[in-house]
PDB file of N, CA and C in Angstrom:
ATOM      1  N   UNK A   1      -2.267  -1.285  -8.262  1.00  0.00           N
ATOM      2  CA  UNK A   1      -1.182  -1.711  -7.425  1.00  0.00           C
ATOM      3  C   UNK A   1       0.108  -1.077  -7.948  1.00  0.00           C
ATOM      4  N   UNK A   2       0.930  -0.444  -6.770  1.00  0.00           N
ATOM      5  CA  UNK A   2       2.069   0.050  -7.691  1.00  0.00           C
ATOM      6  C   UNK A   2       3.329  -0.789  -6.704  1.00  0.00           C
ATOM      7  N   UNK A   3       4.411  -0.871  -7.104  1.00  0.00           N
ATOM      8  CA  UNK A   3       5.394  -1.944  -6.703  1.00  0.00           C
ATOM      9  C   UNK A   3       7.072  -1.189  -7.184  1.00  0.00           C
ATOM     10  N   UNK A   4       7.663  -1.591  -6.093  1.00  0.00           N
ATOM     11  CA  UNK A   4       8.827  -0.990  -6.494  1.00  0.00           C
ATOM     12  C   UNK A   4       9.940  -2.184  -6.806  1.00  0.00           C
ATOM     13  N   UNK A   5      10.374  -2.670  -7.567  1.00  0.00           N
ATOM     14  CA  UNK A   5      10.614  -3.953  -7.885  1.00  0.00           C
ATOM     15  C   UNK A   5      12.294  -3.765  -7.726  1.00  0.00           C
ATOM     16  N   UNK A   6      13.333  -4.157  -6.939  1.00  0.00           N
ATOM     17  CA  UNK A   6      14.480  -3.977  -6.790  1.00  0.00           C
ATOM     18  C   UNK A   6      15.510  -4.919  -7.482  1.00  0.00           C
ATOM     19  N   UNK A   7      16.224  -5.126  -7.597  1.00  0.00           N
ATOM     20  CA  UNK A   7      17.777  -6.021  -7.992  1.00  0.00           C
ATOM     21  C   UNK A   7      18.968  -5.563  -7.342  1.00  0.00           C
ATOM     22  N   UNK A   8      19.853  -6.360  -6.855  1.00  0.00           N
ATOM     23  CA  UNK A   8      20.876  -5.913  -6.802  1.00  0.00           C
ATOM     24  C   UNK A   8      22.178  -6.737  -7.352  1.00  0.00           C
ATOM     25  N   UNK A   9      23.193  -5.857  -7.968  1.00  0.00           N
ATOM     26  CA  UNK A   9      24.215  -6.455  -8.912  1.00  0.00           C
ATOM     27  C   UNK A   9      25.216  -7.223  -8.032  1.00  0.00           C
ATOM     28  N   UNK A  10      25.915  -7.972  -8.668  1.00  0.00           N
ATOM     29  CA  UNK A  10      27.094  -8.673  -8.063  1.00  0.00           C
ATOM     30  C   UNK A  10      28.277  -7.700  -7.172  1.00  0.00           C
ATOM     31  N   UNK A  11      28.033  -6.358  -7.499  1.00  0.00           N
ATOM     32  CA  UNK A  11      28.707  -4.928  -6.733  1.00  0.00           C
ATOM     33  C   UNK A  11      27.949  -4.632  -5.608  1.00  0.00           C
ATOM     34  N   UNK A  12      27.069  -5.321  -5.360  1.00  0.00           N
ATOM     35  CA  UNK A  12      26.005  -4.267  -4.341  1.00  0.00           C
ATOM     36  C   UNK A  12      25.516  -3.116  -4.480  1.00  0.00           C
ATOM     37  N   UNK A  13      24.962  -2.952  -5.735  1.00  0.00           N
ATOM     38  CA  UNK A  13      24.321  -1.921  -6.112  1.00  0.00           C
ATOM     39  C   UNK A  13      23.197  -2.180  -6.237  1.00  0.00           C
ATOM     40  N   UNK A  14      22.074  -1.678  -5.911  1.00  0.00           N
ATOM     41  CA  UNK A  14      20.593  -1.887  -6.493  1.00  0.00           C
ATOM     42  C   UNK A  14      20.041  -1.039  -7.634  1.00  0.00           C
ATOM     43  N   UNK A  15      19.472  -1.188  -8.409  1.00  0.00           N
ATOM     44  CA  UNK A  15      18.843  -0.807  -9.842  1.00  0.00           C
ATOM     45  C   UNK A  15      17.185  -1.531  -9.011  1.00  0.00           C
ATOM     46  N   UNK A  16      16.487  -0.614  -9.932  1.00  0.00           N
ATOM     47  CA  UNK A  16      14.716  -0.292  -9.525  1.00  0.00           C
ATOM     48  C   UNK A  16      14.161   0.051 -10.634  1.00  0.00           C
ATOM     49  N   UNK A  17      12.781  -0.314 -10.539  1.00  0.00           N
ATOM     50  CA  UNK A  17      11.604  -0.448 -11.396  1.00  0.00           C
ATOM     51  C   UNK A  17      10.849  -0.503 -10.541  1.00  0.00           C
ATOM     52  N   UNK A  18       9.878   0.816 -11.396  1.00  0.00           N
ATOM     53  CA  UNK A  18       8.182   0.930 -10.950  1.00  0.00           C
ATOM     54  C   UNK A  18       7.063   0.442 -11.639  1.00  0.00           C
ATOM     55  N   UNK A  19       6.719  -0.984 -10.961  1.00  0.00           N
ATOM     56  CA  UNK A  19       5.807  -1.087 -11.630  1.00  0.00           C
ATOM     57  C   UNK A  19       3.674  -0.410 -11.513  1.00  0.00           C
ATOM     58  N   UNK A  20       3.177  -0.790 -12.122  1.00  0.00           N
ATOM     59  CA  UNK A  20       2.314  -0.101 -11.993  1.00  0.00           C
ATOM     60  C   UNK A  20       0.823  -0.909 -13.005  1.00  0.00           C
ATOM     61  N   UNK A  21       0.363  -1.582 -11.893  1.00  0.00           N
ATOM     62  CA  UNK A  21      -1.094  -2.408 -12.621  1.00  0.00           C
ATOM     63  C   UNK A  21      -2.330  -2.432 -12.058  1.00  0.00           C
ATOM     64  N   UNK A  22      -2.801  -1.354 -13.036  1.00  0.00           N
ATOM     65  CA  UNK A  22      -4.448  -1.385 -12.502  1.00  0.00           C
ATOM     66  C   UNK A  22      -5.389  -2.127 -13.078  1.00  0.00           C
ATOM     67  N   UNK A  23      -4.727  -3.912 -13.222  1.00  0.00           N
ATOM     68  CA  UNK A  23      -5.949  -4.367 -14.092  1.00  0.00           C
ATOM     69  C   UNK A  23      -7.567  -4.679 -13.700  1.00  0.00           C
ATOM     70  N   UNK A  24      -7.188  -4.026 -12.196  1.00  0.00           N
ATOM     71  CA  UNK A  24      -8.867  -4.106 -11.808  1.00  0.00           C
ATOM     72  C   UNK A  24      -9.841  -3.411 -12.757  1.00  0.00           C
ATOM     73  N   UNK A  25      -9.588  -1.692 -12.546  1.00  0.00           N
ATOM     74  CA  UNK A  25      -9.628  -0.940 -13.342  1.00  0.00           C
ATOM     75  C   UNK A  25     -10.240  -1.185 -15.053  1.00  0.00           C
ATOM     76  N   UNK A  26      -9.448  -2.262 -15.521  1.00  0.00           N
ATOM     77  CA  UNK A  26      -9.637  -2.592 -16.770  1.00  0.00           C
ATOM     78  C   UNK A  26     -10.866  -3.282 -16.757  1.00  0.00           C
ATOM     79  N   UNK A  27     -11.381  -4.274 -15.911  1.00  0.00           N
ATOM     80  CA  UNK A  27     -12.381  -4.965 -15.498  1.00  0.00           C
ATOM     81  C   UNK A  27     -13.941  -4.229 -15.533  1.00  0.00           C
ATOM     82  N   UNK A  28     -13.909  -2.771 -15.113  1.00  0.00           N
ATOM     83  CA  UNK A  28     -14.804  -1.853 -15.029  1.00  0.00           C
ATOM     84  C   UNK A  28     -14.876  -0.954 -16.774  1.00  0.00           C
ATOM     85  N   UNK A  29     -13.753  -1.171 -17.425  1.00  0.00           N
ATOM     86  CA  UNK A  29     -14.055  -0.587 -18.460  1.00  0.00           C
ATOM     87  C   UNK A  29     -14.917  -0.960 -19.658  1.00  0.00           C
ATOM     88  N   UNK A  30     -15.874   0.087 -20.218  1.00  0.00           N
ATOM     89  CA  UNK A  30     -16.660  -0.305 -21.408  1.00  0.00           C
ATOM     90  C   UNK A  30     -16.064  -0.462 -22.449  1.00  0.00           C
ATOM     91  N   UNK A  31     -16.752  -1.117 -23.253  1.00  0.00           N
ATOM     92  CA  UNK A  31     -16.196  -1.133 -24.827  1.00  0.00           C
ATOM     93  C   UNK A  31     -15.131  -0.310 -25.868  1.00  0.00           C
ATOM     94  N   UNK A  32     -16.222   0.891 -25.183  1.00  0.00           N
ATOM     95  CA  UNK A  32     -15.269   1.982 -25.719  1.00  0.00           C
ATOM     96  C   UNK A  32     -13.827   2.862 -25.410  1.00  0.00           C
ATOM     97  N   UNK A  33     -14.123   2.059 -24.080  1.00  0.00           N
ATOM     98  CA  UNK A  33     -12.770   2.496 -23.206  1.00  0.00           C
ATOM     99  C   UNK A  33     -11.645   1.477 -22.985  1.00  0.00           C
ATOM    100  N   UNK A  34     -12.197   0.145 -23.808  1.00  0.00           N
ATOM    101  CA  UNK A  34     -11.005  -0.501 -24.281  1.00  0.00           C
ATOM    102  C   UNK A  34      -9.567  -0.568 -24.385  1.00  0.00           C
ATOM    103  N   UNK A  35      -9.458   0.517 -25.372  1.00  0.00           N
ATOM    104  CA  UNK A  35      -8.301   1.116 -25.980  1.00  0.00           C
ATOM    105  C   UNK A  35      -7.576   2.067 -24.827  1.00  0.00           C
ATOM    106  N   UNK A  36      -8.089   2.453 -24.089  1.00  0.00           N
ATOM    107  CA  UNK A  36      -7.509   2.811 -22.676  1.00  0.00           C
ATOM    108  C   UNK A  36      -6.381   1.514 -21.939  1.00  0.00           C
ATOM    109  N   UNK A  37      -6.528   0.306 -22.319  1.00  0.00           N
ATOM    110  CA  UNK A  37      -6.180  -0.495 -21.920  1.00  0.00           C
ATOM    111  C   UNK A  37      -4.236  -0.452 -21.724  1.00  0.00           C
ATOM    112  N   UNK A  38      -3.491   0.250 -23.341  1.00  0.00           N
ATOM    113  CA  UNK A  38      -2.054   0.151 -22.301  1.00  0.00           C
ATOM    114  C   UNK A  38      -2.144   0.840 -21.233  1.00  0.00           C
ATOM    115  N   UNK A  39      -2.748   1.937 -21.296  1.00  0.00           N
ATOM    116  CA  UNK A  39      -2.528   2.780 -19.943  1.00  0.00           C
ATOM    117  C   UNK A  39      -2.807   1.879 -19.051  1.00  0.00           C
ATOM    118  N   UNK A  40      -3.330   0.624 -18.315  1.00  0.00           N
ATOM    119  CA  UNK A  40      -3.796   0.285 -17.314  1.00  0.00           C
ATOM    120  C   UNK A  40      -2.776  -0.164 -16.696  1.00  0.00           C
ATOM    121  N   UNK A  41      -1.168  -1.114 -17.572  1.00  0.00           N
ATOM    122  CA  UNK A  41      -0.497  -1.386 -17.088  1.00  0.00           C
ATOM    123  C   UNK A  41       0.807  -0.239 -17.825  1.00  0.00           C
ATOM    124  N   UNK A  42       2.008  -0.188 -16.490  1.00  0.00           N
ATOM    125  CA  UNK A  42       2.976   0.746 -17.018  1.00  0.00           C
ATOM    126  C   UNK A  42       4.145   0.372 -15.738  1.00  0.00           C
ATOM    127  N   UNK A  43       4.933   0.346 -16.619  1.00  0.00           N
ATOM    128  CA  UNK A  43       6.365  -0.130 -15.928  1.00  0.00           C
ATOM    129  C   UNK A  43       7.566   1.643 -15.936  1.00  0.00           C
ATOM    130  N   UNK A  44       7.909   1.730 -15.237  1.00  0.00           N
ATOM    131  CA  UNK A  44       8.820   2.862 -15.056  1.00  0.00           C
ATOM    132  C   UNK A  44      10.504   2.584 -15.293  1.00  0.00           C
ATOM    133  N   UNK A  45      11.068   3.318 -16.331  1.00  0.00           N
ATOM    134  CA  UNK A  45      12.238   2.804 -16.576  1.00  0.00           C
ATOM    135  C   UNK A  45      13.240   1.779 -15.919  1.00  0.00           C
ATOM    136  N   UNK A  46      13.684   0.782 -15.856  1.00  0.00           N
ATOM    137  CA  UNK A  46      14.451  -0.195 -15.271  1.00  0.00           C
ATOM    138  C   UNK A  46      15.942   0.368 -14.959  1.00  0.00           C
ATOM    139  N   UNK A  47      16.975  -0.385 -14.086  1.00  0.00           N
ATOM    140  CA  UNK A  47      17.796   0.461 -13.668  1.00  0.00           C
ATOM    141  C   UNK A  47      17.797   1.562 -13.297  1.00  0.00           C
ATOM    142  N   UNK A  48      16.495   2.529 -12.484  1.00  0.00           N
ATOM    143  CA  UNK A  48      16.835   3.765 -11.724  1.00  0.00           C
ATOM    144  C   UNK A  48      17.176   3.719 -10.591  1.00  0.00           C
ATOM    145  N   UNK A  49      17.221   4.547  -9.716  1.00  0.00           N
ATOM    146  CA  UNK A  49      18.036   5.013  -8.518  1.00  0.00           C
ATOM    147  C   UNK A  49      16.843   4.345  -7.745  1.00  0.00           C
ATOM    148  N   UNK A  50      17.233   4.323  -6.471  1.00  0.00           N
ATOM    149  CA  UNK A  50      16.297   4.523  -6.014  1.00  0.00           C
ATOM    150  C   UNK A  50      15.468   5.673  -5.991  1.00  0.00           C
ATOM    151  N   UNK A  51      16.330   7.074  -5.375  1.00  0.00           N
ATOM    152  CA  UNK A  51      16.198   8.438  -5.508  1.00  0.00           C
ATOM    153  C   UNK A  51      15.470   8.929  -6.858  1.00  0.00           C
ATOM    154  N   UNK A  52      15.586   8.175  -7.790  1.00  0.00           N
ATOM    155  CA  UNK A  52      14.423   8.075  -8.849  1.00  0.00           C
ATOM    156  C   UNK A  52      13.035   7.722  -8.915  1.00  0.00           C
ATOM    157  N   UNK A  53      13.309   6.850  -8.378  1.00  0.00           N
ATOM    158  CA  UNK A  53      12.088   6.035  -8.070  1.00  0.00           C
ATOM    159  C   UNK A  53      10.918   6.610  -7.090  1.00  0.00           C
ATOM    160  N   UNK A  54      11.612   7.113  -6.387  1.00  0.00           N
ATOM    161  CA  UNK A  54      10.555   7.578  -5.517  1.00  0.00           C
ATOM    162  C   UNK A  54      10.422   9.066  -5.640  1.00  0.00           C
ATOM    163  N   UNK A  55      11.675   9.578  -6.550  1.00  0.00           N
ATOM    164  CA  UNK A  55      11.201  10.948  -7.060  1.00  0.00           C
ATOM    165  C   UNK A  55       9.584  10.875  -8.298  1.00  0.00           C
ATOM    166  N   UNK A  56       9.611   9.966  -8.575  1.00  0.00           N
ATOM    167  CA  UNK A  56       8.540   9.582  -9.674  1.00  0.00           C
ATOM    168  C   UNK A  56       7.385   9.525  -9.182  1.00  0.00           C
ATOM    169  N   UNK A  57       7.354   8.319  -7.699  1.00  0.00           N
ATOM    170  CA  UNK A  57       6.369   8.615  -6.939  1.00  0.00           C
ATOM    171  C   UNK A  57       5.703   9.928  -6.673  1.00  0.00           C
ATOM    172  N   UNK A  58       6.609  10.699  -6.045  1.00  0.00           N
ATOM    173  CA  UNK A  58       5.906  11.893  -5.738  1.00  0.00           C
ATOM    174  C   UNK A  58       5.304  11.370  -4.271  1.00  0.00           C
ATOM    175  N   UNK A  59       4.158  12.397  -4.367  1.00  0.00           N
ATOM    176  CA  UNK A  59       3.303  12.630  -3.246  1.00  0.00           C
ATOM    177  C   UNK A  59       2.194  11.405  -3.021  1.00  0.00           C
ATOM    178  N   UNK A  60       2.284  10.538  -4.063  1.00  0.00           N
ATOM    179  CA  UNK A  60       1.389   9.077  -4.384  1.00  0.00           C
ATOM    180  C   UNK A  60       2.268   8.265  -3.004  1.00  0.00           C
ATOM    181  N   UNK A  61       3.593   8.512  -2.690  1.00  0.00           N
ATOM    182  CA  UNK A  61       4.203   7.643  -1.994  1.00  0.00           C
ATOM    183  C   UNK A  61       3.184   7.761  -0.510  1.00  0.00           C
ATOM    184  N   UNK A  62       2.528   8.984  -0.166  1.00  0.00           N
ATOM    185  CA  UNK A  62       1.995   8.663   1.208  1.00  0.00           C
ATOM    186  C   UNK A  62       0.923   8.632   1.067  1.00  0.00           C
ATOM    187  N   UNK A  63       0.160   8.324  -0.016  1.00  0.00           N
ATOM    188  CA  UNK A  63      -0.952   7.790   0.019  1.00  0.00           C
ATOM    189  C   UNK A  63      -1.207   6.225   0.070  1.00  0.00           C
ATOM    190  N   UNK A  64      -0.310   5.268  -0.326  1.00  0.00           N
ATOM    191  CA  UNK A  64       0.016   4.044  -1.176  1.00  0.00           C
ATOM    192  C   UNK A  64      -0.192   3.335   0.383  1.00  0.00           C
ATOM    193  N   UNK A  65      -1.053   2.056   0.385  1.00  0.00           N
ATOM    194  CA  UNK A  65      -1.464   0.898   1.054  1.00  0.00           C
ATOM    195  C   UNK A  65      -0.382   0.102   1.147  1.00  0.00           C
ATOM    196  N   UNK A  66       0.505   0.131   1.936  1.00  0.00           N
ATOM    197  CA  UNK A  66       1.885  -0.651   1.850  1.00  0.00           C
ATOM    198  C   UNK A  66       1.206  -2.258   2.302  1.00  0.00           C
ATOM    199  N   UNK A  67       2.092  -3.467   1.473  1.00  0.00           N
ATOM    200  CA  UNK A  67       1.601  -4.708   2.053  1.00  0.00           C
ATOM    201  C   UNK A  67       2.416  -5.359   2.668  1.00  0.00           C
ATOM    202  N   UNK A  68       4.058  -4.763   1.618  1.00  0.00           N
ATOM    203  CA  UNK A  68       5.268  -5.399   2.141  1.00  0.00           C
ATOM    204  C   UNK A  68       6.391  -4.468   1.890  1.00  0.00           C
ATOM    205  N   UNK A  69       7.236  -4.323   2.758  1.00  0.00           N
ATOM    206  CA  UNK A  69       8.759  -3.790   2.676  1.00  0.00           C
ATOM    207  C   UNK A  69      10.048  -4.692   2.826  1.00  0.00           C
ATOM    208  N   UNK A  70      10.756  -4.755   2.038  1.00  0.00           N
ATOM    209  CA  UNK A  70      11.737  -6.043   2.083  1.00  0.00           C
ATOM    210  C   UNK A  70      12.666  -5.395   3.378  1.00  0.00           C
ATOM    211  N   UNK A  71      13.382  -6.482   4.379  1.00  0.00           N
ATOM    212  CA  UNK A  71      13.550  -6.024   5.286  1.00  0.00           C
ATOM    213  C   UNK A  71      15.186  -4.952   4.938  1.00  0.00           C
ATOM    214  N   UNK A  72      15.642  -5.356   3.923  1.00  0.00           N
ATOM    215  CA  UNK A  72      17.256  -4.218   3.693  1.00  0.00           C
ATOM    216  C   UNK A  72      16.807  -3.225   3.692  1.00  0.00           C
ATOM    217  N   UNK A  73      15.069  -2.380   3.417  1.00  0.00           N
ATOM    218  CA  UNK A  73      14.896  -0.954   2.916  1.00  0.00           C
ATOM    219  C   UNK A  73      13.950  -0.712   4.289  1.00  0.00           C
ATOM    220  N   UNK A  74      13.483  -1.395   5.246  1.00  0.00           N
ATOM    221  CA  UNK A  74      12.881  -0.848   6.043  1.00  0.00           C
ATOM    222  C   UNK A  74      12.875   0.681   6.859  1.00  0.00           C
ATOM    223  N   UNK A  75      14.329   0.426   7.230  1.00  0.00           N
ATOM    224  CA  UNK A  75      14.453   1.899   7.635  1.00  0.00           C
ATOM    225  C   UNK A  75      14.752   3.128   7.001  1.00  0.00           C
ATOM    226  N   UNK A  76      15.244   3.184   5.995  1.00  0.00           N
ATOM    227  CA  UNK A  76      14.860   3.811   4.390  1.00  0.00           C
ATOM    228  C   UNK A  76      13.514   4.313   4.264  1.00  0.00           C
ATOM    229  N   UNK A  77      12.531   3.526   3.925  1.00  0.00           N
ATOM    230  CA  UNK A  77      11.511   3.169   4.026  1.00  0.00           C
ATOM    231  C   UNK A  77      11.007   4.185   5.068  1.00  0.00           C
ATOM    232  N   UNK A  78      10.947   3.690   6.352  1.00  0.00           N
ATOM    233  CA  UNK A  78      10.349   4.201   7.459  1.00  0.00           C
ATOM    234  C   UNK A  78      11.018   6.167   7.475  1.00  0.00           C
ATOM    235  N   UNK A  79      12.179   6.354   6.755  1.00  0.00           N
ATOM    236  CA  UNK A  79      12.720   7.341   7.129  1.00  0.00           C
ATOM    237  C   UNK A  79      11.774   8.247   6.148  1.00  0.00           C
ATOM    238  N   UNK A  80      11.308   8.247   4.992  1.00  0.00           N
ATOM    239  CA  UNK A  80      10.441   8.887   4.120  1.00  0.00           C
ATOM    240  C   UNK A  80       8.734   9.015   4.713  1.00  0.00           C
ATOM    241  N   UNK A  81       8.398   8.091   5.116  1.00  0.00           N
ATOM    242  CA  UNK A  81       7.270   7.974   5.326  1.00  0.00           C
ATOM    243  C   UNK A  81       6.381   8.165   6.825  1.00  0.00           C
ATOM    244  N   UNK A  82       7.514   8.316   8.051  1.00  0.00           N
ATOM    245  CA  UNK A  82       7.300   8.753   9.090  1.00  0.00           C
ATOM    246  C   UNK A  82       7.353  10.393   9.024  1.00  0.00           C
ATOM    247  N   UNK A  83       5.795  10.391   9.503  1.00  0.00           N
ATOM    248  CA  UNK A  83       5.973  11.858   9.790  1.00  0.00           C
ATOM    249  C   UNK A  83       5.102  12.505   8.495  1.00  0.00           C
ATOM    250  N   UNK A  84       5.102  11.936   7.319  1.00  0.00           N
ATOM    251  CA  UNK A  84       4.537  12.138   6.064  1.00  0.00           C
ATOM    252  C   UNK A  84       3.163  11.796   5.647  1.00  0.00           C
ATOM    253  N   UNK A  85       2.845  10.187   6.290  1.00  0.00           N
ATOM    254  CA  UNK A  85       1.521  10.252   6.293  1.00  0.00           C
ATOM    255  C   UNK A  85       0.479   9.985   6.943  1.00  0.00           C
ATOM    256  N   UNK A  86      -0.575   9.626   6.627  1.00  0.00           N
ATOM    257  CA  UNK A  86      -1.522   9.890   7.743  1.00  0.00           C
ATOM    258  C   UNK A  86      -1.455   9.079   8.503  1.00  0.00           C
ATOM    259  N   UNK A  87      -2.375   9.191  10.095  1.00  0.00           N
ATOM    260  CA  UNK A  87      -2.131   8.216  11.178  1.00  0.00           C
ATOM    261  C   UNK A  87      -3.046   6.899  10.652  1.00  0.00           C
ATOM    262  N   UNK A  88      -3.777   6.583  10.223  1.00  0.00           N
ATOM    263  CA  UNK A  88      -4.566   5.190   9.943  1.00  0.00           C
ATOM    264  C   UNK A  88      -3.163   4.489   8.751  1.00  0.00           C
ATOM    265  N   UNK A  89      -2.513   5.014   7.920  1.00  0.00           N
ATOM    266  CA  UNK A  89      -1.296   4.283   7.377  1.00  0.00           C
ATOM    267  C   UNK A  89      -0.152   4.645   7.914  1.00  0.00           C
ATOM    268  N   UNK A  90       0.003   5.838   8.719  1.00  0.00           N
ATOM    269  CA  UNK A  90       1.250   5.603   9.424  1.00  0.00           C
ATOM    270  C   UNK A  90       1.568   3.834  10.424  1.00  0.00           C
ATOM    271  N   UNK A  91       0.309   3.684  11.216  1.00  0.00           N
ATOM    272  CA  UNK A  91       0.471   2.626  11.872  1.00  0.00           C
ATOM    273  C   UNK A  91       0.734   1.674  11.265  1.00  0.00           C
ATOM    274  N   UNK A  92       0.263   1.193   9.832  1.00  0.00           N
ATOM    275  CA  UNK A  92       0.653   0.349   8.989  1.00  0.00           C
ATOM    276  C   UNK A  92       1.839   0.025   8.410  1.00  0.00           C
ATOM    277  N   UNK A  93       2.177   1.561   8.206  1.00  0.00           N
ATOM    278  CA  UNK A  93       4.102   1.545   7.597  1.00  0.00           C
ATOM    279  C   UNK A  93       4.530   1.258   8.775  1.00  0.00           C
ATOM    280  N   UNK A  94       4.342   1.440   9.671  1.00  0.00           N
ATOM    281  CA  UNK A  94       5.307   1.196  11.201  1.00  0.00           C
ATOM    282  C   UNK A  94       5.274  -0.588  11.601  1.00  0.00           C
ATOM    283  N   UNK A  95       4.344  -1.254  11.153  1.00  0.00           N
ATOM    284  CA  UNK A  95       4.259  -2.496  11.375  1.00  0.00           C
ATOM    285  C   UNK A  95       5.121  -2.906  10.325  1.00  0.00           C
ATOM    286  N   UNK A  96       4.806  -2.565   9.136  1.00  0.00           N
ATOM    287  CA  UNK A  96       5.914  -3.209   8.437  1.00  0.00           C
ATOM    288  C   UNK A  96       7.316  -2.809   8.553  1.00  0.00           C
ATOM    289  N   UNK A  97       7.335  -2.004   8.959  1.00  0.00           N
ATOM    290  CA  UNK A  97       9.170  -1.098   8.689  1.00  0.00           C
ATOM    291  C   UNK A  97       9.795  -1.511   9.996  1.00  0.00           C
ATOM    292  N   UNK A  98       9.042  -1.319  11.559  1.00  0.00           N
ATOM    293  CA  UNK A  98       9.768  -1.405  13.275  1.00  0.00           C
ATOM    294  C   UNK A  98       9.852  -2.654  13.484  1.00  0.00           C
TER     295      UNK A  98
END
């Protein structure tokens, strides 16, 4: 699951964090792959841009199973991802974002 976790300051600024938890993942691992375990969870520096944030993403952004978009970033949101990815999750970003 990856999550873009927002704040915004008493200025109206927003600061962002990526989070990032595959503890399913961990569930499937053997003994020996244990120690793999910080990697499963990973947080992305706190206070970035947005423009950070989704520079980090990359190309993961139009692959990603959206569940929820808070409604201030919808069209934000919709402006990156229309047109970008495929039609079985385009329809999905469009339910959440229109």
């Amino acid at each position: 699951m990856i999550r873009i976790v927002g704040q915004k300051s008493s200025n109206d600024e927003w600061k962002f964090a990526l989070e990032r938890n595959e503890l399913l993942l961990y569930g499937i691992l053997d003994e020996q792959d244990k120690n793999l375990s910080p990697f499963v969870q990973h947080a992305f520096k706190a206070n970035s841009s947005w423009d950070q944030v989704i520079e980090h993403l990359g190309e993961t952004l139009y692959e990603l199973l959206p569940l929820y978009v808070h409604p201030e970033f919808k069209n934000k949101v919709w402006g990156l991802v229309n047109g970008s990815v495929r039609e079985g999750l385009r329809r999905r970003w469009e339910r959440l974002c229109l």
